[in-house]
N, C-alpha and C. Protein backbone atom coordinates (compact mmCIF):
# COMPACT_ATOMS: atom_id res chain seq x y z
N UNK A 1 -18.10 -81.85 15.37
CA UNK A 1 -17.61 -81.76 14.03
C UNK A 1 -17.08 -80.35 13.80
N UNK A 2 -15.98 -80.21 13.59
CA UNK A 2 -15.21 -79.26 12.95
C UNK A 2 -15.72 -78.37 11.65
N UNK A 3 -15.84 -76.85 11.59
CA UNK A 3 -15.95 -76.48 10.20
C UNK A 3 -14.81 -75.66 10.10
N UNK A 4 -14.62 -76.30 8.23
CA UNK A 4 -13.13 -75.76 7.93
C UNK A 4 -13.80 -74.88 6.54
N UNK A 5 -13.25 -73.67 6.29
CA UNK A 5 -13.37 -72.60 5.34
C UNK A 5 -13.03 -73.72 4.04
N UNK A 6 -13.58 -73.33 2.75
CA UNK A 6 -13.04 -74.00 1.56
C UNK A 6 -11.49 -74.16 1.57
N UNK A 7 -10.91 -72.76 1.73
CA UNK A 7 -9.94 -72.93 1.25
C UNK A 7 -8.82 -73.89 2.25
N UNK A 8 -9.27 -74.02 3.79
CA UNK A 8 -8.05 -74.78 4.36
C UNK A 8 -8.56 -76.10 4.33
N UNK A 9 -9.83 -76.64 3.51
CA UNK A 9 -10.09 -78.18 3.45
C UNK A 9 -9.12 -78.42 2.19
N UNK A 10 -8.77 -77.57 1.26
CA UNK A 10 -8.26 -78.28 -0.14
C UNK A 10 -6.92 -77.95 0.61
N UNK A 11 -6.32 -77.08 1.10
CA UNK A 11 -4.71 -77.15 1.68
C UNK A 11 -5.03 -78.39 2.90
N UNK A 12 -5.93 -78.58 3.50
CA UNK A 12 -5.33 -80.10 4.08
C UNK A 12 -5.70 -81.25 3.29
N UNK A 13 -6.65 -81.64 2.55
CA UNK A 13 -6.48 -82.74 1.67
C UNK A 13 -5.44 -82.27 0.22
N UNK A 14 -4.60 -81.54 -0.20
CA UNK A 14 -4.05 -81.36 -0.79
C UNK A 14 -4.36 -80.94 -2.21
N UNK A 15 -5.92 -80.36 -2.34
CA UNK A 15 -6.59 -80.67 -3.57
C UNK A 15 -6.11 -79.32 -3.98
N UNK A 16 -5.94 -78.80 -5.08
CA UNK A 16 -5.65 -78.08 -5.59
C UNK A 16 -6.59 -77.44 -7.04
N UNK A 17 -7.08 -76.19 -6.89
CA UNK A 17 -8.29 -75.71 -8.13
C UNK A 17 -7.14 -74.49 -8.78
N UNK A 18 -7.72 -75.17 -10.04
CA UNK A 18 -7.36 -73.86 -10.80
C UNK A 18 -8.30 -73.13 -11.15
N UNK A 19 -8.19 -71.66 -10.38
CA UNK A 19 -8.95 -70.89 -11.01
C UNK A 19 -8.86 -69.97 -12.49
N UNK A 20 -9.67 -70.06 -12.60
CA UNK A 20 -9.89 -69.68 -14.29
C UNK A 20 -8.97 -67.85 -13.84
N UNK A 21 -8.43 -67.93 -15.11
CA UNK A 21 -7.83 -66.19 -14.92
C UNK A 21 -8.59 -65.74 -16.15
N UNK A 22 -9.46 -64.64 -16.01
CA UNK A 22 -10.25 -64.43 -16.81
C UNK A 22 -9.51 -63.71 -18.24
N UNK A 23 -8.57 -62.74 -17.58
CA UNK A 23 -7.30 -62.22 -18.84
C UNK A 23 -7.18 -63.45 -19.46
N UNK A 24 -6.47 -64.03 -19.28
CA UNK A 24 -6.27 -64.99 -20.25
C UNK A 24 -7.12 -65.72 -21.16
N UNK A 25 -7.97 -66.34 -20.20
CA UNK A 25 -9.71 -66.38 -21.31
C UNK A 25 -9.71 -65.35 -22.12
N UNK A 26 -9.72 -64.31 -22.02
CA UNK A 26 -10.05 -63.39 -22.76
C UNK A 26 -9.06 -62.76 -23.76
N UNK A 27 -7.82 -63.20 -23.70
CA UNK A 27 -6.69 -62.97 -24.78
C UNK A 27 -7.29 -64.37 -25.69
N UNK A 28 -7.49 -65.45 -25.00
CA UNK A 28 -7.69 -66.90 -25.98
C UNK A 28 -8.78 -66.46 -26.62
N UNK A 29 -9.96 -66.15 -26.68
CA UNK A 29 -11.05 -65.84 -27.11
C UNK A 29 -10.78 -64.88 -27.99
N UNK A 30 -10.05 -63.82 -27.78
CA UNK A 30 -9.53 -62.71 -28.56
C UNK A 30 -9.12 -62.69 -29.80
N UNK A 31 -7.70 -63.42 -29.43
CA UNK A 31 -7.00 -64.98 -30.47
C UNK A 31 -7.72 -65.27 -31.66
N UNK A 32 -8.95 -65.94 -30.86
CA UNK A 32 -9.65 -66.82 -31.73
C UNK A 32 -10.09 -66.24 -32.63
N UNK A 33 -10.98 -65.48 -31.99
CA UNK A 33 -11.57 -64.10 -33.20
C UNK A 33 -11.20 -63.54 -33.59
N UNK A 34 -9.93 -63.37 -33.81
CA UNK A 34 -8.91 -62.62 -35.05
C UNK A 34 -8.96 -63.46 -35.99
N UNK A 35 -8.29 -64.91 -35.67
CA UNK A 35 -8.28 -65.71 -36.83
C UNK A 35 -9.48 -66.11 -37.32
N UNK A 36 -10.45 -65.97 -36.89
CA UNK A 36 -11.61 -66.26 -37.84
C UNK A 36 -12.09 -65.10 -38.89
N UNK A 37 -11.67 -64.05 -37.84
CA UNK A 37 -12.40 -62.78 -39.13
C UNK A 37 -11.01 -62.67 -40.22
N UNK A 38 -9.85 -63.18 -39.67
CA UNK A 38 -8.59 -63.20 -40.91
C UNK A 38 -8.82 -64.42 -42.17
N UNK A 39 -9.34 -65.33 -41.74
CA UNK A 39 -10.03 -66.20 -42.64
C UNK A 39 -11.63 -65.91 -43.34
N UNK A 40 -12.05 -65.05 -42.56
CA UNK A 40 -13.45 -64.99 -43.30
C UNK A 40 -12.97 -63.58 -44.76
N UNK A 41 -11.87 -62.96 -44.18
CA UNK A 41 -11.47 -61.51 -45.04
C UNK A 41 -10.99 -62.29 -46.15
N UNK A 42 -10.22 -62.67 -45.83
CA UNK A 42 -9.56 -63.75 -46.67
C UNK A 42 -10.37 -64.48 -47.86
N UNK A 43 -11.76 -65.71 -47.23
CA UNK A 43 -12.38 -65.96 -47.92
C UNK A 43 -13.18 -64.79 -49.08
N UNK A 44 -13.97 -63.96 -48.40
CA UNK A 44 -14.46 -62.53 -49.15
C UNK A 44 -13.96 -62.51 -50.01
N UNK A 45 -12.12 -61.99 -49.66
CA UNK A 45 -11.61 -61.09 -50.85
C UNK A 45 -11.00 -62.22 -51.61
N UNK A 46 -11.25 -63.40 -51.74
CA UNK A 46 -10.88 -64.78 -53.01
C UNK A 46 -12.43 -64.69 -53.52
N UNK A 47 -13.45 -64.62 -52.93
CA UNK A 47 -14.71 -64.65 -53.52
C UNK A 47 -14.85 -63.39 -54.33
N UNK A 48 -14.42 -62.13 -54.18
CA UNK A 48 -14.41 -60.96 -55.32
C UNK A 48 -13.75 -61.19 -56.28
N UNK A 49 -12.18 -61.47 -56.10
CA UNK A 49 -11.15 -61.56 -57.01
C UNK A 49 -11.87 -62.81 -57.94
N UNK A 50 -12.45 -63.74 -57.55
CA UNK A 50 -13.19 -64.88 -58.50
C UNK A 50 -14.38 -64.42 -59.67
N UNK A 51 -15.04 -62.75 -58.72
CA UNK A 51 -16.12 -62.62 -59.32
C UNK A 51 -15.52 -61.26 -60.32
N UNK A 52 -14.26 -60.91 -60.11
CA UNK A 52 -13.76 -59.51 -60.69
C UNK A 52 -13.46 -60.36 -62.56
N UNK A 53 -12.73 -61.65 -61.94
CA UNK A 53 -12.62 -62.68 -63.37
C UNK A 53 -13.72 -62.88 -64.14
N UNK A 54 -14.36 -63.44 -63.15
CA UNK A 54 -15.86 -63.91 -63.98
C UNK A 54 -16.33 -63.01 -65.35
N UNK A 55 -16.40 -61.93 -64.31
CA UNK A 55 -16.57 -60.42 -64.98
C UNK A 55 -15.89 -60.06 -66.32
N UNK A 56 -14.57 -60.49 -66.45
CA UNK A 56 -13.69 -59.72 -67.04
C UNK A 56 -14.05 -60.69 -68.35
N UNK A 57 -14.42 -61.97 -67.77
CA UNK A 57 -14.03 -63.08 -69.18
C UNK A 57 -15.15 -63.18 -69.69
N UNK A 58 -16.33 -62.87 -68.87
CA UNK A 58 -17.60 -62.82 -69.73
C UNK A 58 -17.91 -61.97 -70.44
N UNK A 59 -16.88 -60.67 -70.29
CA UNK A 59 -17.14 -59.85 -71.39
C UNK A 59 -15.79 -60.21 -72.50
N UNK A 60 -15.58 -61.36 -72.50
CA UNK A 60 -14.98 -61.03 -74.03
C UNK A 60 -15.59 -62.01 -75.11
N UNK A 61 -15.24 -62.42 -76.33
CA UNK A 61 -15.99 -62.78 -77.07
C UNK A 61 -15.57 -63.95 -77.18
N UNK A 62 -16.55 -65.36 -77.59
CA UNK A 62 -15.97 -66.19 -77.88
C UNK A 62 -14.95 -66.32 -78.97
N UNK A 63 -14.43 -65.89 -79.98
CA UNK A 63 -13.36 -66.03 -80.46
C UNK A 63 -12.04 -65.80 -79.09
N UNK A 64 -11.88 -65.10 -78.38
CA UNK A 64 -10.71 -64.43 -77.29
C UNK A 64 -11.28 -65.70 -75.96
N UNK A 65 -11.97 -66.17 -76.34
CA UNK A 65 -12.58 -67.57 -74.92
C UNK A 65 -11.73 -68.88 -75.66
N UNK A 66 -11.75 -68.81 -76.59
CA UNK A 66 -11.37 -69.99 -77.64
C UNK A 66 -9.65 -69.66 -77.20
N UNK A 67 -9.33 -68.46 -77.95
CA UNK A 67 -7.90 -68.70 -77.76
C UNK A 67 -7.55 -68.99 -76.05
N UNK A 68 -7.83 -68.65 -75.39
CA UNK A 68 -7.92 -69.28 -73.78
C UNK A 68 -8.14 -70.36 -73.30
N UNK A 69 -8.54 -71.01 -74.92
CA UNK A 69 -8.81 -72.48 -74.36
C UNK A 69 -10.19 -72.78 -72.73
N UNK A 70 -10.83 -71.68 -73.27
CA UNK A 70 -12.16 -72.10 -72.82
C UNK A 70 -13.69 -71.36 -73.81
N UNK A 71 -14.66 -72.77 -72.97
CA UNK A 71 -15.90 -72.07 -73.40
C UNK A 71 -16.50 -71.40 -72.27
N UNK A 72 -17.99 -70.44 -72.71
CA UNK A 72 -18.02 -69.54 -71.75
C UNK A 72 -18.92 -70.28 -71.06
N UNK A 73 -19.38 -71.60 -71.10
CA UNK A 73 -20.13 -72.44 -69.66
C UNK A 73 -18.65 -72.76 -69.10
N UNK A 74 -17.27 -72.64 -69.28
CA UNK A 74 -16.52 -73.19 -68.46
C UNK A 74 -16.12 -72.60 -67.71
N UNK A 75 -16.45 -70.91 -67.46
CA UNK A 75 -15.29 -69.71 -67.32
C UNK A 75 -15.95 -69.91 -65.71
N UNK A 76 -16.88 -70.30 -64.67
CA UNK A 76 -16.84 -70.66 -63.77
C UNK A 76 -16.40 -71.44 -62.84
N UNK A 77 -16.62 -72.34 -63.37
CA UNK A 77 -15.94 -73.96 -63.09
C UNK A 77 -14.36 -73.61 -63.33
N UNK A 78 -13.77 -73.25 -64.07
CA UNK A 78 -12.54 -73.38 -64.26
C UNK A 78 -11.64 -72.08 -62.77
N UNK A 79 -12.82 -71.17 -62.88
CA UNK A 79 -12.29 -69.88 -61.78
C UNK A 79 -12.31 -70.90 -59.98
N UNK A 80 -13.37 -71.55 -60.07
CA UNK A 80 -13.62 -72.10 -59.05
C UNK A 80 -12.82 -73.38 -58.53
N UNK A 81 -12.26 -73.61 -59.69
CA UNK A 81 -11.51 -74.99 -59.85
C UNK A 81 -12.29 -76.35 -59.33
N UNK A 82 -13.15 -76.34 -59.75
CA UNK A 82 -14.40 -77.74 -60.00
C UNK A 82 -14.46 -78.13 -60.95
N UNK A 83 -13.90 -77.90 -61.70
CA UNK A 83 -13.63 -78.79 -63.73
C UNK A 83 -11.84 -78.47 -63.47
């Protein structure tokens, strides 16, 4: 019985491996984790700007809530857009 090295058994049965190129893994992975921390910044800074409102409308009075056409149990729900 014959021994053949890995690599000239897959060049005579024709099999062919792709080896992983790790650069590239590692640009895809890279990739990835940009866009997640660009979506998590993202989320954050809509979650301040929601709470900078909150802020702003709970300090005014209900007469200035009224002309806004809200009450002040709504001034959440309405920032959040769930009512």
């Amino acid at each position: 019985m014959e021994m053949h090295s890995r690599q000239s058994l897959y060049e005579i049965h024709g099999i062919s491996i792709e080896r992983r190129r790790p650069r590239l893994v590692a640009r895809l992975l890279t990739a990835r984790i940009a866009v997640f921390m660009t979506k998590v910044k993202r989320t954050i800074e809509a979650e301040l700007a929601i709470r900078r409102a909150m802020t702003e409308l709970a300090e005014m009075d209900d007469h200035m809530l009224r002309d806004l056409g809200l009450h002040r149990s709504d001034i959440e729900g309405r920032l959040r857009g769930s009512e």
